[in-house]
C-alpha atoms as a PDB file:
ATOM      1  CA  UNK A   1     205.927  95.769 -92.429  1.00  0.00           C
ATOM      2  CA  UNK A   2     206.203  92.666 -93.679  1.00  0.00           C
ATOM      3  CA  UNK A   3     203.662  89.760 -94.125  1.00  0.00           C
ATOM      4  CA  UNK A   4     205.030  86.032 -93.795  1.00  0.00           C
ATOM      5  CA  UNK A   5     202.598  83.220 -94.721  1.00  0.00           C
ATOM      6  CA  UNK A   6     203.499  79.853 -92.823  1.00  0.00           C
ATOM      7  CA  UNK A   7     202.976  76.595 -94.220  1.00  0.00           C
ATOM      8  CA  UNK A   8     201.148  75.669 -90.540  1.00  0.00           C
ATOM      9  CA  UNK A   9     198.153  78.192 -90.634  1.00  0.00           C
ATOM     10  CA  UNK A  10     199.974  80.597 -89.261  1.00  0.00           C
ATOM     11  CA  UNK A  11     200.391  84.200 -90.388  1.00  0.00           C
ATOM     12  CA  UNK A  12     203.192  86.408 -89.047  1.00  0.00           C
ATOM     13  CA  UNK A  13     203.029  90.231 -89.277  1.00  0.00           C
ATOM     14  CA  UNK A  14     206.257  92.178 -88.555  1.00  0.00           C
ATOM     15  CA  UNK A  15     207.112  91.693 -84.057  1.00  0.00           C
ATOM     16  CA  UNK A  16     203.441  90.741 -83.505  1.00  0.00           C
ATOM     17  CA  UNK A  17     202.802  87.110 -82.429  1.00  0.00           C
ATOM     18  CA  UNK A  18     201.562  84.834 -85.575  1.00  0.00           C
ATOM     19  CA  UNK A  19     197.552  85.203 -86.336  1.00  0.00           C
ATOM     20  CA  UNK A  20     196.129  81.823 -86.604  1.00  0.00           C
ATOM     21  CA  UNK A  21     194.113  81.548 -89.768  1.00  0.00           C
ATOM     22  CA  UNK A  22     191.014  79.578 -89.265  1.00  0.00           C
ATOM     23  CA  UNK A  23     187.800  79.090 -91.668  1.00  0.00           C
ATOM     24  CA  UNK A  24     185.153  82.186 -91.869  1.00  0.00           C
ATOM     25  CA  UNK A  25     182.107  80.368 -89.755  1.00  0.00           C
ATOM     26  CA  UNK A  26     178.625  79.899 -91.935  1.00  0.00           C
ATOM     27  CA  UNK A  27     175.955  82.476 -91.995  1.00  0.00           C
ATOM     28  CA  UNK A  28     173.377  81.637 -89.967  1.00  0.00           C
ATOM     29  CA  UNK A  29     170.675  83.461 -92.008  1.00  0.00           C
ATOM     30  CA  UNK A  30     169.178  87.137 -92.394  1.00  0.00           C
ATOM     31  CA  UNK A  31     167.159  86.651 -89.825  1.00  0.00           C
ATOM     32  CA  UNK A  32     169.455  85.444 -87.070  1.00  0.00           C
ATOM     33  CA  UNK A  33     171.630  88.663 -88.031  1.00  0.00           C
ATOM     34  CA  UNK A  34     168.880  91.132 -87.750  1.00  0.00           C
ATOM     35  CA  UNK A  35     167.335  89.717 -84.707  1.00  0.00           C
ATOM     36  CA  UNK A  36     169.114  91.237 -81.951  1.00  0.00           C
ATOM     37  CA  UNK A  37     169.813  94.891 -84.059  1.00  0.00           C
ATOM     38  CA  UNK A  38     165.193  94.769 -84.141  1.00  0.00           C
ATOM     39  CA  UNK A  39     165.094  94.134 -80.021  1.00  0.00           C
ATOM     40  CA  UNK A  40     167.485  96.673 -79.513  1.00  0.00           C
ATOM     41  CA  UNK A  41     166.257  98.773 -81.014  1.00  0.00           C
ATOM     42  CA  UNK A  42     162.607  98.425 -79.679  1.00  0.00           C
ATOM     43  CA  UNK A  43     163.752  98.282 -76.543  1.00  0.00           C
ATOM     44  CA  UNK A  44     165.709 101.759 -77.167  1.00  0.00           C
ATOM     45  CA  UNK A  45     162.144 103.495 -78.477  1.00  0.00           C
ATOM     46  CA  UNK A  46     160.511 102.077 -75.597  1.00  0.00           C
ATOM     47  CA  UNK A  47     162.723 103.671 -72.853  1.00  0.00           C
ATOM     48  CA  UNK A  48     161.522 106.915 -73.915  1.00  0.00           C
ATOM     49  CA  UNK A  49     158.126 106.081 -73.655  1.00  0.00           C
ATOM     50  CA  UNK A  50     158.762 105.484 -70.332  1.00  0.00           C
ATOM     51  CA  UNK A  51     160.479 108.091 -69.153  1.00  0.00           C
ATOM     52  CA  UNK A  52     158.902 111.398 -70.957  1.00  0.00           C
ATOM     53  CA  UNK A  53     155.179 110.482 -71.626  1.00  0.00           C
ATOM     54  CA  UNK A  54     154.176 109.963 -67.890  1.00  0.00           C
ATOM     55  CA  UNK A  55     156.775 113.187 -67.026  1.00  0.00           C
ATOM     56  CA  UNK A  56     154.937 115.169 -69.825  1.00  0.00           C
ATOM     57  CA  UNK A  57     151.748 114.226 -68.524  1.00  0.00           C
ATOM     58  CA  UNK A  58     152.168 114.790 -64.927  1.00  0.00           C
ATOM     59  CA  UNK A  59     153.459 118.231 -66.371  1.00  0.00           C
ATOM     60  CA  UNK A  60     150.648 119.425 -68.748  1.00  0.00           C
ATOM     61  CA  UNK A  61     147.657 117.360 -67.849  1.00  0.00           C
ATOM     62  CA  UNK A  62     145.722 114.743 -69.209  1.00  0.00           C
ATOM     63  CA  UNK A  63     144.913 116.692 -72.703  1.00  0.00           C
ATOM     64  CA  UNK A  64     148.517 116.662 -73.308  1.00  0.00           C
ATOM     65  CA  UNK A  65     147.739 112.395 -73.921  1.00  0.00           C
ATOM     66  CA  UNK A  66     145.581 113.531 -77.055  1.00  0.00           C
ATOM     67  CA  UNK A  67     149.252 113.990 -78.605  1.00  0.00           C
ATOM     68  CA  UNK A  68     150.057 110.248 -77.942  1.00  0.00           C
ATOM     69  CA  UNK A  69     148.581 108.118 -80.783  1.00  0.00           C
ATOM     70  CA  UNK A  70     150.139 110.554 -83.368  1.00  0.00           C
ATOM     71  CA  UNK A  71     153.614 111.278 -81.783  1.00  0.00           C
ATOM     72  CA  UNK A  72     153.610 107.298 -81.908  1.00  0.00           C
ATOM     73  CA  UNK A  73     152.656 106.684 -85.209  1.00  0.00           C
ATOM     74  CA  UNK A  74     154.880 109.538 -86.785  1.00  0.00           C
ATOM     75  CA  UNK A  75     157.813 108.027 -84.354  1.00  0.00           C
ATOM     76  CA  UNK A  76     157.536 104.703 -86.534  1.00  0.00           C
ATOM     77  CA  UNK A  77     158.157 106.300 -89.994  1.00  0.00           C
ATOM     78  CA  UNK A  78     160.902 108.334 -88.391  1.00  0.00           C
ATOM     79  CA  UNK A  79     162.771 105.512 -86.433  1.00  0.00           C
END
């Protein structure tokens, strides 16, 4: 394969079309990139909640919710 470097911006790569080479946009911040990855996966622990805990329940009776509080706080040190 070979690699061609235009003067234009351009970069060719063998029969492919030329890649247009453009600036690498500015962090936005630790933050901003952990954001989204934090909801997700909140909203991924929460689903569960919501689907097993009342099944469970309805299964095995109310003593079964004695379980809750520390399935939930051993569920944070896992996740």
């Amino acid at each position: 394969m070979t690699v061609k470097k235009r003067v234009d911006g351009e970069l060719s790569l063998g029969r492919l079309p030329p890649l247009k080479i453009k600036a690498i946009p500015i962090f936005a911040g630790f933050a901003a990139a952990v954001g989204p990855g934090v909801v997700w996966a909140a909203l991924a622990q929460g689903s569960g909640e919501l689907i097993w805990w009342p099944y469970m329940t309805a299964r095995y009776g109310a003593t079964f919710l004695g379980l809750l509080l520390p399935a939930a706080l051993m569920q944070y040190f896992v996740n």
